[in-house]
Protein backbone atom coordinates (compact mmCIF):
# COMPACT_ATOMS: atom_id res chain seq x y z
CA UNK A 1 129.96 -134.81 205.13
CA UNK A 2 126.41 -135.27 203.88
CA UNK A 3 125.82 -131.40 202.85
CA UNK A 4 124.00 -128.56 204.00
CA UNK A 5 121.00 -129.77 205.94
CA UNK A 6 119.82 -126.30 207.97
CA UNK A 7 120.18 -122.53 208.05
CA UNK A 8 119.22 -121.23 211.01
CA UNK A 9 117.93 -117.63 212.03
CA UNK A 10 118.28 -116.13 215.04
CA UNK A 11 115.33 -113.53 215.72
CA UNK A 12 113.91 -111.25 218.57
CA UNK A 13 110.65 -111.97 217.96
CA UNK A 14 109.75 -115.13 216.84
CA UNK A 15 106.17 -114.84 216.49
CA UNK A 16 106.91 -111.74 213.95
CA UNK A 17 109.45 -113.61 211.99
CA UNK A 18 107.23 -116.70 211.59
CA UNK A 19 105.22 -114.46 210.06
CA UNK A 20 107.49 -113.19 208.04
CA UNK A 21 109.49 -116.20 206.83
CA UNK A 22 106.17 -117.98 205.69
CA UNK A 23 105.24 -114.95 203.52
CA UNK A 24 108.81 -114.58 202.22
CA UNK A 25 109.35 -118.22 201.50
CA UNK A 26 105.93 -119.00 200.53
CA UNK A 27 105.40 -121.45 202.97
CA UNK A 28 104.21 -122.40 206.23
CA UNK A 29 106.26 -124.14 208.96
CA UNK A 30 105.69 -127.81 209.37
CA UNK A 31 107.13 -127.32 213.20
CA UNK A 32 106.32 -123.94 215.35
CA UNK A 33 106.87 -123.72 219.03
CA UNK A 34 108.13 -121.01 220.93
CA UNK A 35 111.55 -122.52 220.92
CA UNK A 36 111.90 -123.57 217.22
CA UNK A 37 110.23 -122.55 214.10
CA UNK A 38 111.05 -124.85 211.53
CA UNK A 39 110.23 -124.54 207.28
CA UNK A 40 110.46 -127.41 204.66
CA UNK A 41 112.11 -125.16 201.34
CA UNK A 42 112.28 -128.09 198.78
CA UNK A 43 113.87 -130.17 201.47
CA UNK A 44 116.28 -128.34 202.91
CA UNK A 45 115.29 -126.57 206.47
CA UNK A 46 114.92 -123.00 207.51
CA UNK A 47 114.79 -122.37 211.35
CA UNK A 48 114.25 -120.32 212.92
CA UNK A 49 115.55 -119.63 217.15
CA UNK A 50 114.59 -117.15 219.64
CA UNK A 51 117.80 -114.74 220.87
CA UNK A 52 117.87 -114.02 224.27
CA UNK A 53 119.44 -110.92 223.74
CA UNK A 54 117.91 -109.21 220.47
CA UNK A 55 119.99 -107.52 218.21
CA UNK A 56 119.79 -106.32 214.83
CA UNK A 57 123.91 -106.17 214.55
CA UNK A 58 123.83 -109.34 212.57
CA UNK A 59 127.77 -111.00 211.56
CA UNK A 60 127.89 -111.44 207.72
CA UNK A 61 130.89 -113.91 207.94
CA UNK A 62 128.27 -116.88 206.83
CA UNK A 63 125.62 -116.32 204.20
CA UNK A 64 123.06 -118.77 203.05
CA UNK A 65 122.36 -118.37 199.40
CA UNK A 66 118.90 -119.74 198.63
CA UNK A 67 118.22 -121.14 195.07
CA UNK A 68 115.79 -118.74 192.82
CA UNK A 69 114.39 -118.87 189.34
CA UNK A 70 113.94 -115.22 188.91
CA UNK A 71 116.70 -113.09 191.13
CA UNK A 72 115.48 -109.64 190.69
CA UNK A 73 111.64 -110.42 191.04
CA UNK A 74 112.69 -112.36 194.37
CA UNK A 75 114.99 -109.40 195.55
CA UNK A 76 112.38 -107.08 194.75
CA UNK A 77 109.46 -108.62 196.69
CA UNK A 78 111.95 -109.47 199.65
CA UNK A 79 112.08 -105.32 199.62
CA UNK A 80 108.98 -105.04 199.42
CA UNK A 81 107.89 -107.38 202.42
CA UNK A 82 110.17 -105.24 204.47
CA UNK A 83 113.72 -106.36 203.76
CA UNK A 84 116.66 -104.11 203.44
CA UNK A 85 119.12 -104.31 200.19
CA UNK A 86 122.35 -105.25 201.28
CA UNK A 87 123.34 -106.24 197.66
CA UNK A 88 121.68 -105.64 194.64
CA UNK A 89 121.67 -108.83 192.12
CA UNK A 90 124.66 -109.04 190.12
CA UNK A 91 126.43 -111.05 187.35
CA UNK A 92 129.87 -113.09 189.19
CA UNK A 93 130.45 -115.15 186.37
CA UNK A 94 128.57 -116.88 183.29
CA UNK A 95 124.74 -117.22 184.04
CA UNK A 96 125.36 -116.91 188.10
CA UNK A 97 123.86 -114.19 190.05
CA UNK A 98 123.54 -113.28 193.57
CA UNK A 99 122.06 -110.61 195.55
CA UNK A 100 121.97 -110.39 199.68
CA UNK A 101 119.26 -108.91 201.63
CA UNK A 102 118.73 -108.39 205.59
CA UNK A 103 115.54 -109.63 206.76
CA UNK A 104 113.73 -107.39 209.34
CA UNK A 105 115.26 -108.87 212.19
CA UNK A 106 119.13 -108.40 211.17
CA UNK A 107 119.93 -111.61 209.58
CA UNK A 108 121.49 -111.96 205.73
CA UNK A 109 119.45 -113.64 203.18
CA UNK A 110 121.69 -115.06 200.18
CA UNK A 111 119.59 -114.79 196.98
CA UNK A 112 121.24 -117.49 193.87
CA UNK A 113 120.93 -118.04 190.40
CA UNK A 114 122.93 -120.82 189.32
CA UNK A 115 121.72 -122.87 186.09
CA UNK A 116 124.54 -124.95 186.71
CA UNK A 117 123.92 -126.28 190.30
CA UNK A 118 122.43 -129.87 190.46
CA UNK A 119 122.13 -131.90 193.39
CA UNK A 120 124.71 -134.93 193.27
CA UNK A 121 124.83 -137.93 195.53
């Protein structure tokens, strides 16, 4: 195993959520066609994939948890761009915190704090 390379999202509308992701993420996608949206986030990717059959009843059985500085200011303009609380930030242990949202299309976003996380080869 090499480690976590991509998370994807599956969406209804992929123009919308293009749109979305880049202002959520602060970033724009290095590859967009109608088939694949895909976003560089410090070198990990974010895609994102068309679902032929749109739903917003979204499995949390896998989350993602994306690496912040500042959890509640992140959690609070993921609300504010039109996410939906799912968990509020909270302590699990030491420094840690995590929070979950659900983007406007149904899918979990993981939201981390971890000081003690550091890349190893």
């Amino acid at each position: 195993m090499l480690g976590l390379r991509t998370t994807i999202y599956k969406v209804g509308d992929i123009e919308k959520a293009t749109e979305w992701y880049s202002k959520a993420f602060e970033t724009k996608p290095y590859f967009n066609e109608p088939y694949y949206v895909g976003f560089n986030i410090k070198g990990y990717e974010l895609g994102l994939q068309p679902e032929e059959t749109p739903s917003l009843e979204k499995t949390e059985n896998v989350v993602s948890y994306w690496g912040v500085e500042n959890i509640q200011e992140t959690f609070d303009r993921l609300i504010s761009l039109g996410a939906i609380e799912n968990e509020e930030p909270y302590n699990v242990g030491g420094e840690l915190m995590t929070a979950t949202v659900n983007d406007p299309f149904g899918n979990v976003i993981g939201l981390i704090y971890n000081p003690y996380f550091q890349l190893k080869d």
